[in-house]
PDB file of N, CA and C in Angstrom:
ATOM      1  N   UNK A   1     -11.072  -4.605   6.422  1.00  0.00           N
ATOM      2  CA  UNK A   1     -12.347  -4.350   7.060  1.00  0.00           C
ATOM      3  C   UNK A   1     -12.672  -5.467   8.044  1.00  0.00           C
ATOM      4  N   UNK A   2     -12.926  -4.920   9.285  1.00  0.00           N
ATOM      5  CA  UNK A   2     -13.182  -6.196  10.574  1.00  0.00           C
ATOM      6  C   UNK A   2     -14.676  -6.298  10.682  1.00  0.00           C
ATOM      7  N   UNK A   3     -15.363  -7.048  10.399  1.00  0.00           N
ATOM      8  CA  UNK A   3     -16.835  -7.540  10.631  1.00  0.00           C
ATOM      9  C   UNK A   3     -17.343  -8.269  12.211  1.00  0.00           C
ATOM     10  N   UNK A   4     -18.045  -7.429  12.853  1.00  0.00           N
ATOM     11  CA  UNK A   4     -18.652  -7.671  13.899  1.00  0.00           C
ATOM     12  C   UNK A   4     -19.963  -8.271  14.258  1.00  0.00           C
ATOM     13  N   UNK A   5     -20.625  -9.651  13.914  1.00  0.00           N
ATOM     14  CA  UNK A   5     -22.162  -9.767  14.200  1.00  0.00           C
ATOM     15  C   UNK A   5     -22.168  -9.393  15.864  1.00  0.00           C
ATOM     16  N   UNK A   6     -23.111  -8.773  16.409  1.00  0.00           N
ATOM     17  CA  UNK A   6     -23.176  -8.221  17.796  1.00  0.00           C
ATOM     18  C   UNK A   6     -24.444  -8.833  17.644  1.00  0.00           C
ATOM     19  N   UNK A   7     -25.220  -9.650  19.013  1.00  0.00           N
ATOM     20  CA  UNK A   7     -26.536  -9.904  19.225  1.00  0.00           C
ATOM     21  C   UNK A   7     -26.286  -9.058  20.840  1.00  0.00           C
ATOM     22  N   UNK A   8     -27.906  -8.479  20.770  1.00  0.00           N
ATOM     23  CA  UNK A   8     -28.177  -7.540  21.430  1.00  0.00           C
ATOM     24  C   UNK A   8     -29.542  -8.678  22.380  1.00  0.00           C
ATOM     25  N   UNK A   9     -29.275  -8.372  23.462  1.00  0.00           N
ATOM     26  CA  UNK A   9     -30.295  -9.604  24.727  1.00  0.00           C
ATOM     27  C   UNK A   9     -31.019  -8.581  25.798  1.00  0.00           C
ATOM     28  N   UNK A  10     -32.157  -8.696  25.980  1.00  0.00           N
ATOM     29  CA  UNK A  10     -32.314  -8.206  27.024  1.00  0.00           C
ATOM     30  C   UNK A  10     -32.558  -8.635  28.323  1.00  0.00           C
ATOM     31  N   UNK A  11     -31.690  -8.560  29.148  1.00  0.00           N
ATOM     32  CA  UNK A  11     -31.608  -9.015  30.612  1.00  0.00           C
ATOM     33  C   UNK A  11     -32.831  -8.975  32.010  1.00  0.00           C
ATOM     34  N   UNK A  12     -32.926  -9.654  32.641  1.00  0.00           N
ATOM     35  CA  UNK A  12     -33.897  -9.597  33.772  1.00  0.00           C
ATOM     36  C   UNK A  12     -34.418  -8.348  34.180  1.00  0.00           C
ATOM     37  N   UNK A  13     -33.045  -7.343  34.383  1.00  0.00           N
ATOM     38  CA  UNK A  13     -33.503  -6.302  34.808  1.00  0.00           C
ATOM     39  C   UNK A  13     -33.956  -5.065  33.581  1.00  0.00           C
ATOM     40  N   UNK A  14     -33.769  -5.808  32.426  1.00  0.00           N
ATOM     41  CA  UNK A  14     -34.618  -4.440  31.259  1.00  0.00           C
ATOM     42  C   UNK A  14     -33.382  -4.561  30.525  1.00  0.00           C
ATOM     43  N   UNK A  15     -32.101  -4.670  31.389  1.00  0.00           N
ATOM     44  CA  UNK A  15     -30.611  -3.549  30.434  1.00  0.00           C
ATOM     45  C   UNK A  15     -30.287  -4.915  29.208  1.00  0.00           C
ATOM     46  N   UNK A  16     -29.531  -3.582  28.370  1.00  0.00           N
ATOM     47  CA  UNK A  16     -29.057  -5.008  27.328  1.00  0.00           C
ATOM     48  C   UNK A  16     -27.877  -5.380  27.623  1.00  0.00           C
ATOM     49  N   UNK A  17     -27.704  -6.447  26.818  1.00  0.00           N
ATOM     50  CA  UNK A  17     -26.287  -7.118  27.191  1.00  0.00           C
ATOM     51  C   UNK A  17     -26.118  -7.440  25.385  1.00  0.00           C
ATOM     52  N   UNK A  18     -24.948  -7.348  25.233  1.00  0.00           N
ATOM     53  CA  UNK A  18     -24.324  -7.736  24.207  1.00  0.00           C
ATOM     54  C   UNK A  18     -23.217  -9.150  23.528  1.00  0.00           C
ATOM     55  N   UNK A  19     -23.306  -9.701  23.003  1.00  0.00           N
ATOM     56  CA  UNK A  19     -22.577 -10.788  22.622  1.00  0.00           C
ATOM     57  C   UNK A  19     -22.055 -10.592  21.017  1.00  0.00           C
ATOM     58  N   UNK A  20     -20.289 -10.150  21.307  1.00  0.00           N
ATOM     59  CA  UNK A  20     -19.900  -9.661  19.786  1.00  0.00           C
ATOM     60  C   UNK A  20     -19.315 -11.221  19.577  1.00  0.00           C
ATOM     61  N   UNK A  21     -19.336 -11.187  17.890  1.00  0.00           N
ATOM     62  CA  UNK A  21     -18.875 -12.415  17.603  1.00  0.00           C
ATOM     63  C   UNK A  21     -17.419 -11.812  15.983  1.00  0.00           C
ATOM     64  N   UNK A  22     -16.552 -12.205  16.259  1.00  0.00           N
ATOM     65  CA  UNK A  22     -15.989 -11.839  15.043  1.00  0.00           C
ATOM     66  C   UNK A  22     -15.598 -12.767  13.812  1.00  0.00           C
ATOM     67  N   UNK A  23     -15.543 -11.886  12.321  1.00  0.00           N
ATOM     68  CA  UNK A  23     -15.682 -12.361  11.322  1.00  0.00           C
ATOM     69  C   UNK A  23     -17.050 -13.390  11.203  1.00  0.00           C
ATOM     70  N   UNK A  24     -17.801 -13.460  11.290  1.00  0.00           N
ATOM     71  CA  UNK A  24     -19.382 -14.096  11.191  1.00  0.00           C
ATOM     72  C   UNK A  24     -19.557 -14.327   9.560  1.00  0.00           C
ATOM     73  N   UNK A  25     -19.957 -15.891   9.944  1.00  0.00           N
ATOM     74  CA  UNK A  25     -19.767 -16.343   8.510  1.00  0.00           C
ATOM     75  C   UNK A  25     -21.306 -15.354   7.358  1.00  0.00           C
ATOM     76  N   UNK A  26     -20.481 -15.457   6.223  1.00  0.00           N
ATOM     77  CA  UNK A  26     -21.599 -14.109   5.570  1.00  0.00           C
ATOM     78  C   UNK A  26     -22.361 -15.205   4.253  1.00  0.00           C
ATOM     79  N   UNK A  27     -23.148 -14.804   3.430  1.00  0.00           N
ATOM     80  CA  UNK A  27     -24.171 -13.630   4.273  1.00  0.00           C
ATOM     81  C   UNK A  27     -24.896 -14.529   5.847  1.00  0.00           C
ATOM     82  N   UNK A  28     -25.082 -13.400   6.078  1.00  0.00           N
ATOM     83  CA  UNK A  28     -25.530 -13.268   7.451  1.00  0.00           C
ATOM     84  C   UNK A  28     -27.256 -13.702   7.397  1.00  0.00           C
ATOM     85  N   UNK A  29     -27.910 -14.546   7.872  1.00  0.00           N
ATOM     86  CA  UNK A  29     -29.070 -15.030   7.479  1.00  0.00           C
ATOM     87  C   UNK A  29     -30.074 -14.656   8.606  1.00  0.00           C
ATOM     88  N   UNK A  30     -30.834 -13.843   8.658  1.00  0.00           N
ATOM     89  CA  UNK A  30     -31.693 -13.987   9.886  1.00  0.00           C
ATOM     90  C   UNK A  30     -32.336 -14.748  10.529  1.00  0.00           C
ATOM     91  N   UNK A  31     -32.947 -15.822   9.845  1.00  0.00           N
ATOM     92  CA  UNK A  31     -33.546 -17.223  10.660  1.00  0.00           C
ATOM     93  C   UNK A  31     -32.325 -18.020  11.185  1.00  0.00           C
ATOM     94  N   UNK A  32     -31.535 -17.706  11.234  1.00  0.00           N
ATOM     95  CA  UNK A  32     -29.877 -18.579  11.500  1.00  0.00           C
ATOM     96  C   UNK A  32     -29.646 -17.803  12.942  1.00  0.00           C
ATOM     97  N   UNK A  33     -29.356 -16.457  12.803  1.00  0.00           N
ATOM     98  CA  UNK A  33     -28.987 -15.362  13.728  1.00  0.00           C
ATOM     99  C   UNK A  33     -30.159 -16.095  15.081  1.00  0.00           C
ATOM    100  N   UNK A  34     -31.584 -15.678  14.772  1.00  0.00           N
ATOM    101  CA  UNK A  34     -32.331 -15.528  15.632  1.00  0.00           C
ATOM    102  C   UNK A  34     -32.125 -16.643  16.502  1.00  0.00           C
ATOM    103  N   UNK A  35     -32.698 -18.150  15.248  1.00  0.00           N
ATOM    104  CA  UNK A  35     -32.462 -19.233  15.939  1.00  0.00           C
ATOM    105  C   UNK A  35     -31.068 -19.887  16.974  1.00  0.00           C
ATOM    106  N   UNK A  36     -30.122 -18.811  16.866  1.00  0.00           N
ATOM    107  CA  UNK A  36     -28.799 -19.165  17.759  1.00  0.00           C
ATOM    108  C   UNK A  36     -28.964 -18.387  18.661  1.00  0.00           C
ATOM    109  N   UNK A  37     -29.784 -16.775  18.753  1.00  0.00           N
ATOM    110  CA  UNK A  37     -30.084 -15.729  19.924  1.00  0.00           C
ATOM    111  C   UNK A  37     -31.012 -16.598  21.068  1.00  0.00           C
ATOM    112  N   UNK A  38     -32.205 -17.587  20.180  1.00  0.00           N
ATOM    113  CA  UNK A  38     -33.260 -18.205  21.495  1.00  0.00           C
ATOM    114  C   UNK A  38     -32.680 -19.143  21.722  1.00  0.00           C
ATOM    115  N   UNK A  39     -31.150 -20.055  21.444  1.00  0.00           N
ATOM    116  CA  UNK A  39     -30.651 -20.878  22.061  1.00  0.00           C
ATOM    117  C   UNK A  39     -29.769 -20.538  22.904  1.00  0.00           C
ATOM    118  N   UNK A  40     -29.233 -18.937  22.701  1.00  0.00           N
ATOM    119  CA  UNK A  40     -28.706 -18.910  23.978  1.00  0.00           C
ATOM    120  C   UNK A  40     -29.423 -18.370  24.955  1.00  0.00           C
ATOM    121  N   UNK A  41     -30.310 -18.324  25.156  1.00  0.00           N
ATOM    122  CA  UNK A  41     -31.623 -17.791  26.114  1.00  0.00           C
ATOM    123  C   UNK A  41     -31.749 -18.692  26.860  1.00  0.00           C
ATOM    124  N   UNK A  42     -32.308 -19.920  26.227  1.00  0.00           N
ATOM    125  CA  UNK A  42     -32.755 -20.714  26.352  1.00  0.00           C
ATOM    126  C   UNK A  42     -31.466 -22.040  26.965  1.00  0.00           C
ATOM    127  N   UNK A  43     -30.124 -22.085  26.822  1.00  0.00           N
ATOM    128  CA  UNK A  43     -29.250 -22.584  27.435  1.00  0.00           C
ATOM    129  C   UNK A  43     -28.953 -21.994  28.615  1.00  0.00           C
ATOM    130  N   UNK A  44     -29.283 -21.189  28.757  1.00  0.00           N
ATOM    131  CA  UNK A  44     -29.027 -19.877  30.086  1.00  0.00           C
ATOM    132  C   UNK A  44     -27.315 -20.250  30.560  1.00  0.00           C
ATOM    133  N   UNK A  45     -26.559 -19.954  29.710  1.00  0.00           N
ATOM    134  CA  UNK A  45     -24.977 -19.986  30.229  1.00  0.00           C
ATOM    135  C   UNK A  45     -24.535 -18.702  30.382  1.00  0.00           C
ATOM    136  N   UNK A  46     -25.160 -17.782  30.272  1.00  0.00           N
ATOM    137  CA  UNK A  46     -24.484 -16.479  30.130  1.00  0.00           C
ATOM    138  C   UNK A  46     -24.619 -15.610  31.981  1.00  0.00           C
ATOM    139  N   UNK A  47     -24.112 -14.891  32.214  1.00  0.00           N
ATOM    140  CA  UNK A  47     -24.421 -14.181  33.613  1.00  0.00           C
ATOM    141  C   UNK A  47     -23.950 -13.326  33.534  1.00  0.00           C
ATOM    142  N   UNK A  48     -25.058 -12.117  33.906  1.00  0.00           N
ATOM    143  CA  UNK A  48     -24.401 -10.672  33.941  1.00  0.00           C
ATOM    144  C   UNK A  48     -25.265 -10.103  34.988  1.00  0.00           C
ATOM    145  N   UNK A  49     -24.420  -8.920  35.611  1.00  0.00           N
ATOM    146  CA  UNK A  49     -24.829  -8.258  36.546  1.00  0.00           C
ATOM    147  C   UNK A  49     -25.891  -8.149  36.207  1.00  0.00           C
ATOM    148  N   UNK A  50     -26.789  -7.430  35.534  1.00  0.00           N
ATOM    149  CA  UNK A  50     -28.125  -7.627  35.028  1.00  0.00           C
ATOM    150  C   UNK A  50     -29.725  -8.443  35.042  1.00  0.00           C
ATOM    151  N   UNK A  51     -28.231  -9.359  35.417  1.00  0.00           N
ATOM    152  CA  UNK A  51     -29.449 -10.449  35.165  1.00  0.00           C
ATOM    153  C   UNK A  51     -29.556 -11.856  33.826  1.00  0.00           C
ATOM    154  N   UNK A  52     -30.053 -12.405  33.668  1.00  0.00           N
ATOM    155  CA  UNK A  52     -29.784 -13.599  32.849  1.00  0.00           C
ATOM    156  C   UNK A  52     -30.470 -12.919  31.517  1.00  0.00           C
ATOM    157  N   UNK A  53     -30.012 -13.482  30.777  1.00  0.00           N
ATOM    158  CA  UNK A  53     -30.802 -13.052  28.979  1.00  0.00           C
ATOM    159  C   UNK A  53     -32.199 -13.825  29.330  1.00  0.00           C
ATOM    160  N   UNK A  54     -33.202 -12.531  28.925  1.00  0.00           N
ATOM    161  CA  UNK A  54     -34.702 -12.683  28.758  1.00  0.00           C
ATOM    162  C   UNK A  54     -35.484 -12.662  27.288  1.00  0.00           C
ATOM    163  N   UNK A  55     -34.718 -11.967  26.745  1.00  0.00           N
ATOM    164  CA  UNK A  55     -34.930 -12.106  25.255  1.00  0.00           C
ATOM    165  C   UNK A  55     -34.372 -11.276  24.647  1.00  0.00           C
ATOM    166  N   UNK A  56     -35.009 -10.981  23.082  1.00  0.00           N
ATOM    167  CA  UNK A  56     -33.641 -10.850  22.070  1.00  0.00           C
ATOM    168  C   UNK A  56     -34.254  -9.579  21.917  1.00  0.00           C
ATOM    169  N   UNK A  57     -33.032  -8.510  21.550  1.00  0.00           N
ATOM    170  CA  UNK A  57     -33.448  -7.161  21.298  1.00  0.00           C
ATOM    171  C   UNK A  57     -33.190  -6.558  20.045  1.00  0.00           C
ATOM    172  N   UNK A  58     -32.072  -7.116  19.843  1.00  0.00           N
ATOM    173  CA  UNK A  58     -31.635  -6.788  17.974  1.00  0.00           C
ATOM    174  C   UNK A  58     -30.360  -7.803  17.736  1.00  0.00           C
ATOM    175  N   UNK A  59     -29.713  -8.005  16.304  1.00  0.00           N
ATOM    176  CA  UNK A  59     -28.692  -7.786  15.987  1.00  0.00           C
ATOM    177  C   UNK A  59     -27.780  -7.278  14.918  1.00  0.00           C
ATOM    178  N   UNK A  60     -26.709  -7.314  14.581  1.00  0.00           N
ATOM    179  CA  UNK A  60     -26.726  -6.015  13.361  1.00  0.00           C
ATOM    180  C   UNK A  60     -25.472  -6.494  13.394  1.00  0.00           C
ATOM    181  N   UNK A  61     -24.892  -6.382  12.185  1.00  0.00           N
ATOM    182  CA  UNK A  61     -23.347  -6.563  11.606  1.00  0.00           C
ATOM    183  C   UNK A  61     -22.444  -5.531  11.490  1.00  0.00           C
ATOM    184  N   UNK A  62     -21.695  -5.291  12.044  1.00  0.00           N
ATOM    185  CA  UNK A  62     -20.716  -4.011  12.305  1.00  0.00           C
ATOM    186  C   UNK A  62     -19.890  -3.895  11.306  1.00  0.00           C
ATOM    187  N   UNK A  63     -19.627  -3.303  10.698  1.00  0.00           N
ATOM    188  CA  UNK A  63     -18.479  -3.457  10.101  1.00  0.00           C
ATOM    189  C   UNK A  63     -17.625  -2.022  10.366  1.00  0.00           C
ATOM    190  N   UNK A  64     -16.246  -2.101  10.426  1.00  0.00           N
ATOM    191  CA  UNK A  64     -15.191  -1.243  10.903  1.00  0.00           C
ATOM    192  C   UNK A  64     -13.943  -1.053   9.948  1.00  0.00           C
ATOM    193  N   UNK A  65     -13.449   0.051   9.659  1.00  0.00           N
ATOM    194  CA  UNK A  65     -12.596   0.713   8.784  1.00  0.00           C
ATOM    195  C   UNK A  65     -11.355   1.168   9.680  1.00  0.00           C
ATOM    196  N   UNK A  66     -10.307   0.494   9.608  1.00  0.00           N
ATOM    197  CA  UNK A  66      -9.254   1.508  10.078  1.00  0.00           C
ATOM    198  C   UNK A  66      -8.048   2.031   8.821  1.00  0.00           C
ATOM    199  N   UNK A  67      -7.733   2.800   9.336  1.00  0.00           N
ATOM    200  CA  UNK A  67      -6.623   3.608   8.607  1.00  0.00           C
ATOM    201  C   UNK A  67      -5.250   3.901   9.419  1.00  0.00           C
ATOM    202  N   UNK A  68      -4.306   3.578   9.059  1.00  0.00           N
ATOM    203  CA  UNK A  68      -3.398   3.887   9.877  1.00  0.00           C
ATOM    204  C   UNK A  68      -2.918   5.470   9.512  1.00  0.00           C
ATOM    205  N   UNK A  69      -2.323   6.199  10.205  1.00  0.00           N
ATOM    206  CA  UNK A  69      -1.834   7.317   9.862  1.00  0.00           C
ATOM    207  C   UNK A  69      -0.292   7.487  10.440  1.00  0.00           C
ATOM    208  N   UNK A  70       0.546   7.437   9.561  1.00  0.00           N
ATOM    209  CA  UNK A  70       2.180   7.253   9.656  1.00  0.00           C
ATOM    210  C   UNK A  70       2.584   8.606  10.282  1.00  0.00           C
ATOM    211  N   UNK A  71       3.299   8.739  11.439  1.00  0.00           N
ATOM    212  CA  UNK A  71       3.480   9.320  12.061  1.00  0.00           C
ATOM    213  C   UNK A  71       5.498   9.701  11.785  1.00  0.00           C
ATOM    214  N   UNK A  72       5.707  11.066  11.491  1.00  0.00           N
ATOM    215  CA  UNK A  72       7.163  11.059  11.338  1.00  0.00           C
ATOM    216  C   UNK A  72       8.216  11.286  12.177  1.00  0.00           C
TER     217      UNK A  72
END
């Protein structure tokens, strides 16, 4: 199972922008999450067509299942 924390930003112009992070150390703490979402706001290193991160819109832990299927 591959674990995805994704923080979700919203950009100058409205759109979101996304920042996936993989394997994210667990549990996953929300005052931890947030406080690293308004530092990257607030470092402003990021650039997207969009526009710069204006603030935070969500984030949520993905988690993903694959299966291989053997082919003969």
């Amino acid at each position: 199972m591959a674990k995805v924390l994704e923080l979700i930003f919203v950009t100058e112009e409205g759109k979101s922008a996304t920042i996936s992070v993989d394997n994210p150390k667990e549990p996953v703490e929300v005052n931890t999450v947030k406080l690293a979402m308004e530092k990257i706001i607030a470092g402003n290193v990021f650039v997207t067509a969009s526009g710069d991160f204006v603030d935070l819109k969500a984030a949520r832990l993905v988690e993903r299942n694959v299966e291989e299927v053997e082919l003969i």
